[in-house]
Protein backbone atom coordinates (compact mmCIF):
# COMPACT_ATOMS: atom_id res chain seq x y z
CA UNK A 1 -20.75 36.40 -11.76
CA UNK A 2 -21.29 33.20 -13.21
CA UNK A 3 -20.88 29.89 -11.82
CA UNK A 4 -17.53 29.07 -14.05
CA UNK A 5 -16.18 32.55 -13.21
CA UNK A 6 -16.62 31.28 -9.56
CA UNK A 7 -15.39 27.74 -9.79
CA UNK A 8 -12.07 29.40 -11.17
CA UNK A 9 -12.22 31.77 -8.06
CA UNK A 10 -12.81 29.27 -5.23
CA UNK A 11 -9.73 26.92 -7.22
CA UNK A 12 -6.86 29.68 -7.40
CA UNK A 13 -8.03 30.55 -3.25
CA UNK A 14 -7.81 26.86 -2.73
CA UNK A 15 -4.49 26.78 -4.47
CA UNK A 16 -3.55 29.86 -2.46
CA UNK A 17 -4.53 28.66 0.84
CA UNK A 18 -2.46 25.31 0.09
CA UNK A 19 0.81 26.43 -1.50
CA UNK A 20 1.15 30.10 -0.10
CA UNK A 21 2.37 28.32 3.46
CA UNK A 22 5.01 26.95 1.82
CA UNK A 23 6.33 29.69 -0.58
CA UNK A 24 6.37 31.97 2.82
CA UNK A 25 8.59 29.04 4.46
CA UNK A 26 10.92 28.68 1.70
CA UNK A 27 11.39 32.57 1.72
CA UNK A 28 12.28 32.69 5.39
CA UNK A 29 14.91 29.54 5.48
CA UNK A 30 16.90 32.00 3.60
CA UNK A 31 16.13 34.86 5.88
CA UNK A 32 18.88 35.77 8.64
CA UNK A 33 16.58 36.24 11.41
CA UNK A 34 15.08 33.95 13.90
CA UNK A 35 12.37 32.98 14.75
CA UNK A 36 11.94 33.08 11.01
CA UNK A 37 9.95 36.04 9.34
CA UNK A 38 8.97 37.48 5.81
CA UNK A 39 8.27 40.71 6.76
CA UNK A 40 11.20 41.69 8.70
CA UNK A 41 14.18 41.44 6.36
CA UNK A 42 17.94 40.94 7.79
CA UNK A 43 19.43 40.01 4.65
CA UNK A 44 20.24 36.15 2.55
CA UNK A 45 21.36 33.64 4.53
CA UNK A 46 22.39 30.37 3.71
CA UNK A 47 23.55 28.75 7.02
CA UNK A 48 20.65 27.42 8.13
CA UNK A 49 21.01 24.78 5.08
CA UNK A 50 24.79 25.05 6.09
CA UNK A 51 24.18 23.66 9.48
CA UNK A 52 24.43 19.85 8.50
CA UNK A 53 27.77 20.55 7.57
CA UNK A 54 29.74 23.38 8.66
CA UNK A 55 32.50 23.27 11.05
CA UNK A 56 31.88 22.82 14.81
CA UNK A 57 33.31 26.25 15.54
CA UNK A 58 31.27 28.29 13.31
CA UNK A 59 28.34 26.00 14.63
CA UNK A 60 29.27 27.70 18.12
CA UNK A 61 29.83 31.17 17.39
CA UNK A 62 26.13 31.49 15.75
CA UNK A 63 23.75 32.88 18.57
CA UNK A 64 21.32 30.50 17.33
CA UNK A 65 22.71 27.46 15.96
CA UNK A 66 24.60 26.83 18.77
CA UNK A 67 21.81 26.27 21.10
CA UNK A 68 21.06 23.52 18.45
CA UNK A 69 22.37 19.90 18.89
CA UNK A 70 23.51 18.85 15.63
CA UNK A 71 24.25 15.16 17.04
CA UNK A 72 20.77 14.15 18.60
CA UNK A 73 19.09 15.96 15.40
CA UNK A 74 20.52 13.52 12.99
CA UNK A 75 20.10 10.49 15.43
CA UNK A 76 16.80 11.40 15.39
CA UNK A 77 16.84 11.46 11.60
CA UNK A 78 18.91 7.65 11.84
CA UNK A 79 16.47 6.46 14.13
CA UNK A 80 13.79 7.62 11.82
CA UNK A 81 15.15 5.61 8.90
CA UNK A 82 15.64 2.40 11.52
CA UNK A 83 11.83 2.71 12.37
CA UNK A 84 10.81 2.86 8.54
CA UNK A 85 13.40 -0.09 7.52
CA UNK A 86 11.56 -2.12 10.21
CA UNK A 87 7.81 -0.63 9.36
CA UNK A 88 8.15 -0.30 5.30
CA UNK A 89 8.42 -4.46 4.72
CA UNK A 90 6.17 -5.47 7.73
CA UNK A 91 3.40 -2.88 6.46
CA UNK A 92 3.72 -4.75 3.14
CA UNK A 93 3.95 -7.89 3.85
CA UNK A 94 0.77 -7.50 6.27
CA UNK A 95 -0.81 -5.41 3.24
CA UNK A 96 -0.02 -8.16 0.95
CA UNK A 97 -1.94 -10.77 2.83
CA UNK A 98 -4.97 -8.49 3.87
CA UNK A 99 -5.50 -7.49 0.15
CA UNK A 100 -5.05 -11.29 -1.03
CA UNK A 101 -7.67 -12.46 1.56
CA UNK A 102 -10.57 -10.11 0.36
CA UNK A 103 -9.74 -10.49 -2.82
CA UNK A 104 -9.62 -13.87 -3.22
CA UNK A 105 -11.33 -14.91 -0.28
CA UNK A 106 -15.02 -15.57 -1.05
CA UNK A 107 -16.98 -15.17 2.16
CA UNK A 108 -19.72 -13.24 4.45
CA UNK A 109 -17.14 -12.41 6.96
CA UNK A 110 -15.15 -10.49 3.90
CA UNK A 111 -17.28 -7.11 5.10
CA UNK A 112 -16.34 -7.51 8.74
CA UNK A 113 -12.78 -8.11 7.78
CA UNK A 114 -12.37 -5.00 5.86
CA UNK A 115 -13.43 -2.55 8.68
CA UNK A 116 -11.10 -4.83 11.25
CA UNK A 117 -8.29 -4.34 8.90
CA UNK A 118 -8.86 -0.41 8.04
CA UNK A 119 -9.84 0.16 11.56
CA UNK A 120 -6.82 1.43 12.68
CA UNK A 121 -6.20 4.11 9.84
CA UNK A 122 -9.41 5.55 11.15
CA UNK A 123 -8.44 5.41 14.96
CA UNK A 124 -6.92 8.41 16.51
CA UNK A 125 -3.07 8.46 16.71
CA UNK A 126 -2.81 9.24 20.01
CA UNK A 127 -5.43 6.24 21.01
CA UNK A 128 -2.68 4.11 18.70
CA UNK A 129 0.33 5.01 20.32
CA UNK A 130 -1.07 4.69 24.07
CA UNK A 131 -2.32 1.98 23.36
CA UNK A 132 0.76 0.47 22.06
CA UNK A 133 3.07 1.85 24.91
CA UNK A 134 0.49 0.24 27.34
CA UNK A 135 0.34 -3.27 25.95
CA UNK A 136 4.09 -4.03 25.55
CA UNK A 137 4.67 -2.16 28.77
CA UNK A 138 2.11 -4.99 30.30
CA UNK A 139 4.83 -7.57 29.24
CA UNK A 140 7.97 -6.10 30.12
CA UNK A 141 8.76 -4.26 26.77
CA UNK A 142 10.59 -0.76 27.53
CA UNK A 143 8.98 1.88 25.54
CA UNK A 144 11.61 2.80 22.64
CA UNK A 145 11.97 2.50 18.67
CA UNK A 146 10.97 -1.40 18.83
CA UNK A 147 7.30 -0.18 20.45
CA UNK A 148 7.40 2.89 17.55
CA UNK A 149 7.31 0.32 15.39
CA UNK A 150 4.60 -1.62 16.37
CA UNK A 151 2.40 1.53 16.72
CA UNK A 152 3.08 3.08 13.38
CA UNK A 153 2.52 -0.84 11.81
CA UNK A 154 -0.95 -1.26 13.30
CA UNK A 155 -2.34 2.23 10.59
CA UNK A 156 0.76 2.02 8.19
CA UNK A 157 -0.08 -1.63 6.62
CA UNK A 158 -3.96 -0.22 5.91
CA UNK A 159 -2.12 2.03 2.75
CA UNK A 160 -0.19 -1.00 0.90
CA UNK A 161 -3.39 -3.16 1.52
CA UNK A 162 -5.78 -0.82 -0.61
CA UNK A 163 -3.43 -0.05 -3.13
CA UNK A 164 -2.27 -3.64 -3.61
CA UNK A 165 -6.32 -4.56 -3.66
CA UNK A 166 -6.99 -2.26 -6.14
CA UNK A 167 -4.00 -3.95 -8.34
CA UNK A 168 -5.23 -7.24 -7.54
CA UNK A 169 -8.90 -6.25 -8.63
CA UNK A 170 -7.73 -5.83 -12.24
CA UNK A 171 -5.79 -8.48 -12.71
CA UNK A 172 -7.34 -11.60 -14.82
CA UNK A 173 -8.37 -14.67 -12.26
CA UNK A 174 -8.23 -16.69 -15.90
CA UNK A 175 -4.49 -16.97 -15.49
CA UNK A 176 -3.85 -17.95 -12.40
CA UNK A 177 -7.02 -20.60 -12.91
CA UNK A 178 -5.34 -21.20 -16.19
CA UNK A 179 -2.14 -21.89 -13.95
CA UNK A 180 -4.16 -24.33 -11.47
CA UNK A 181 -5.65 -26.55 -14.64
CA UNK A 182 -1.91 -26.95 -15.87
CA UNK A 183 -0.79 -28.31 -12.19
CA UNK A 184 0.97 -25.33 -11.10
CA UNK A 185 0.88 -24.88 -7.03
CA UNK A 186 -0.09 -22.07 -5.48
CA UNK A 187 2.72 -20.65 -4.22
CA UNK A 188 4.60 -20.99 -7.62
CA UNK A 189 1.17 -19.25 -9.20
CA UNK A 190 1.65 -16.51 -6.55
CA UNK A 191 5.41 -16.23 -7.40
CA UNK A 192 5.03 -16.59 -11.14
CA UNK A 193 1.64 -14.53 -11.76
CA UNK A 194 0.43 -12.57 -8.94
CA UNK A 195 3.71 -11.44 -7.39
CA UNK A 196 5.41 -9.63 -10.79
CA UNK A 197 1.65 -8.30 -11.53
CA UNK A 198 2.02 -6.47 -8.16
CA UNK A 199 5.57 -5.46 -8.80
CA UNK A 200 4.42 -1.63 -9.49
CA UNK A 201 1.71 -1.44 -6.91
CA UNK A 202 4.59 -2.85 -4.12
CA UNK A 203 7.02 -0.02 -5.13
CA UNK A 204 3.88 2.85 -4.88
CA UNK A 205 2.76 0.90 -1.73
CA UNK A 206 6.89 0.89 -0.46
CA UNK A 207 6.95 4.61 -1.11
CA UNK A 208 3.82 5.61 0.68
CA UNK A 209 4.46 3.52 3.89
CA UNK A 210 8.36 4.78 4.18
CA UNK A 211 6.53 8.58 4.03
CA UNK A 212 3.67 7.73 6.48
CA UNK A 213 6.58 5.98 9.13
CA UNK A 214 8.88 9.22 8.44
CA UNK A 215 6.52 12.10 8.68
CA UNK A 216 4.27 10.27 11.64
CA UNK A 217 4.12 12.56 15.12
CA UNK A 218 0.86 11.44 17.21
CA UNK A 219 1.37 7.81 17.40
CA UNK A 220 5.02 8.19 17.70
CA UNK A 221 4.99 10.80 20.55
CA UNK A 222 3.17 8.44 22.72
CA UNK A 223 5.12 5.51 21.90
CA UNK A 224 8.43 6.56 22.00
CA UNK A 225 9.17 6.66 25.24
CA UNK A 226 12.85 8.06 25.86
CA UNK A 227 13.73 7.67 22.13
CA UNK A 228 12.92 10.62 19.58
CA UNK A 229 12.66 10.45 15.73
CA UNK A 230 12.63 13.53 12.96
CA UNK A 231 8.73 14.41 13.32
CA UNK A 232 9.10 14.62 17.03
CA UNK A 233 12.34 16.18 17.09
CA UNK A 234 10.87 18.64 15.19
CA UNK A 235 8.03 19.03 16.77
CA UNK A 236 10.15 19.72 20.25
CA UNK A 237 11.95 22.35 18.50
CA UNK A 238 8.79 24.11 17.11
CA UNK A 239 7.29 23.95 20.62
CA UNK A 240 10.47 26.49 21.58
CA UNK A 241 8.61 29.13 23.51
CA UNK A 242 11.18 32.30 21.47
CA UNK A 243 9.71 31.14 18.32
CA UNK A 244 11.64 28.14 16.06
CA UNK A 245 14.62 27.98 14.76
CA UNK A 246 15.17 28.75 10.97
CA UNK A 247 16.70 24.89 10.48
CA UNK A 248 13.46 23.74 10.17
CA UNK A 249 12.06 26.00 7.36
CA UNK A 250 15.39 24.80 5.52
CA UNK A 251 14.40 21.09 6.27
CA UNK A 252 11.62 22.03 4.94
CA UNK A 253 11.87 23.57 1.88
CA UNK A 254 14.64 20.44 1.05
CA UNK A 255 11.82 18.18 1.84
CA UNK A 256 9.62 19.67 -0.88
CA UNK A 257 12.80 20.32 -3.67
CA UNK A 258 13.35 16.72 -3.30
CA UNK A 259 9.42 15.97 -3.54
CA UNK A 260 9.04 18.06 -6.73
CA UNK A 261 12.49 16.36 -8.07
CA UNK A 262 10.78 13.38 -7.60
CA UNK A 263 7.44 14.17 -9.08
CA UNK A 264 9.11 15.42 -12.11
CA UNK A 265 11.49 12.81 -12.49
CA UNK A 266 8.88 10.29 -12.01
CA UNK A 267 6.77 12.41 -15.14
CA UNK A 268 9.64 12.34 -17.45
CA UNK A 269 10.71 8.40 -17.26
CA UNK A 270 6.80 7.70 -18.17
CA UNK A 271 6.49 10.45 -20.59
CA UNK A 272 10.16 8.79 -22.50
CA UNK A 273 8.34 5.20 -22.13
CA UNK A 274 5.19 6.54 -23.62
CA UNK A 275 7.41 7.93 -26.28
């Protein structure tokens, strides 16, 4: 065998061991069996997508969407968007001022600053959300979405910071010197120069901060307290001892059509600009 023959092998089991998890899950969200399966066949279902929106009593006379409540799994979802609307501009407003300081900040302590600021992306979650829920419990703050937050902030703002440095690493010092020599200040430099040069790496950075708050279990399931979001939501109803619902392989498998929409959408806007 020869070593391209086995570079092509090792890729397509890689690809298998990736993607065949998910083909599996988007087969059984249209199974009608629970817990889902593959291999035992009851026929093509659609209700468990159906279950956002069908009528309360066919929502009661299913055996298993019934034991489902439909109004605490979309306030979990609500509160889920509440935590990102509050994490998504703190993370980059935080990330905008870490990457400005080592990028334009000149100094010995710039080394030192960069593992304080990435330090929490490398901490566990768990250690972040205890942590959290122990500090504002210290000073009278009840554990709930406000403390969710805070946790998810502390790692979240570490992904807008290195994308927005690596922006701010190509972009030409010359103009916003050029700016200075003409008697510009520097916050109409940073408004006028830096801040439209960073308008594409703020929308990537927006993106990737409202997925890391949304999809974020460990340091959420210690700082929630009494509140839930979607991840840990989901995660109680996975932990269901008879195996878990169907609902959440159709969650799922939206999740990803709506990823790959994306993706593709995303492709053919630069592909007609290239054009």
């Amino acid at each position: 065998m020869t070593s391209q023959r086995l570079l092509n092998l090792y890729t397509w089991a890689f690809l298998a061991f990736m993607f065949a998890p998910l083909l599996l899950m988007i087969v059984a969200s249209v199974n009608d069996t629970s817990p889902p399966s593959v291999t035992e066949w009851h026929g093509v279902t659609g209700k468990w997508y159906a279950f956002a929106w069908m009528p309360d009593e066919a929502l009661r006379a299913d055996a298993v969407l019934r034991t489902i409540d439909r109004d605490r799994f979309f306030g979990c979802f609500g509160n889920s968007l509440k935590v990102a609307s509050g994490v998504v501009p703190l993370a980059l407003l935080l990330g905008l001022a870490g990457a400005v300081m080592l990028t334009r900040w000149q100094s010995r302590a710039n080394g030192l600053l960069w593992w304080v600021l990435l330090s929490p992306m490398l901490a566990p979650g768990i250690v972040l959300g205890l942590s959290a829920l122990v500090f504002w419990g210290r000073i009278g703050v009840d554990a709930g979405l406000f403390t969710i937050i805070a946790a998810q902030l502390t790692f979240v703002a570490g992904y807008p910071m290195l994308i927005l440095m690596a922006r701010l690493q190509r972009q030409p010092v010359e103009l916003e010197e050029a700016a200075m020599d003409l008697g510009a200040s520097p916050l109409r430099i940073f408004l006028r120069i830096t801040l439209p040069f960073l308008a594409p790496a703020l929308v990537s950075a927006g993106v990737i901060a409202f997925l890391a708050s949304m999809e974020n279990y460990n340091t959420t399931m210690f700082a929630k307290g009494g509140a839930c979001t979607f991840a840990t939501e989901i995660g109680a109803m996975a932990r269901n001892p008879n195996g878990h619902p169907p609902v959440i392989n159709a969650v799922g498998t939206v999740i990803i059509l709506l990823t790959f929409a994306a993706a593709l959408g995303h492709t053919l806007l630069r592909r007609r600009e290239r054009a």
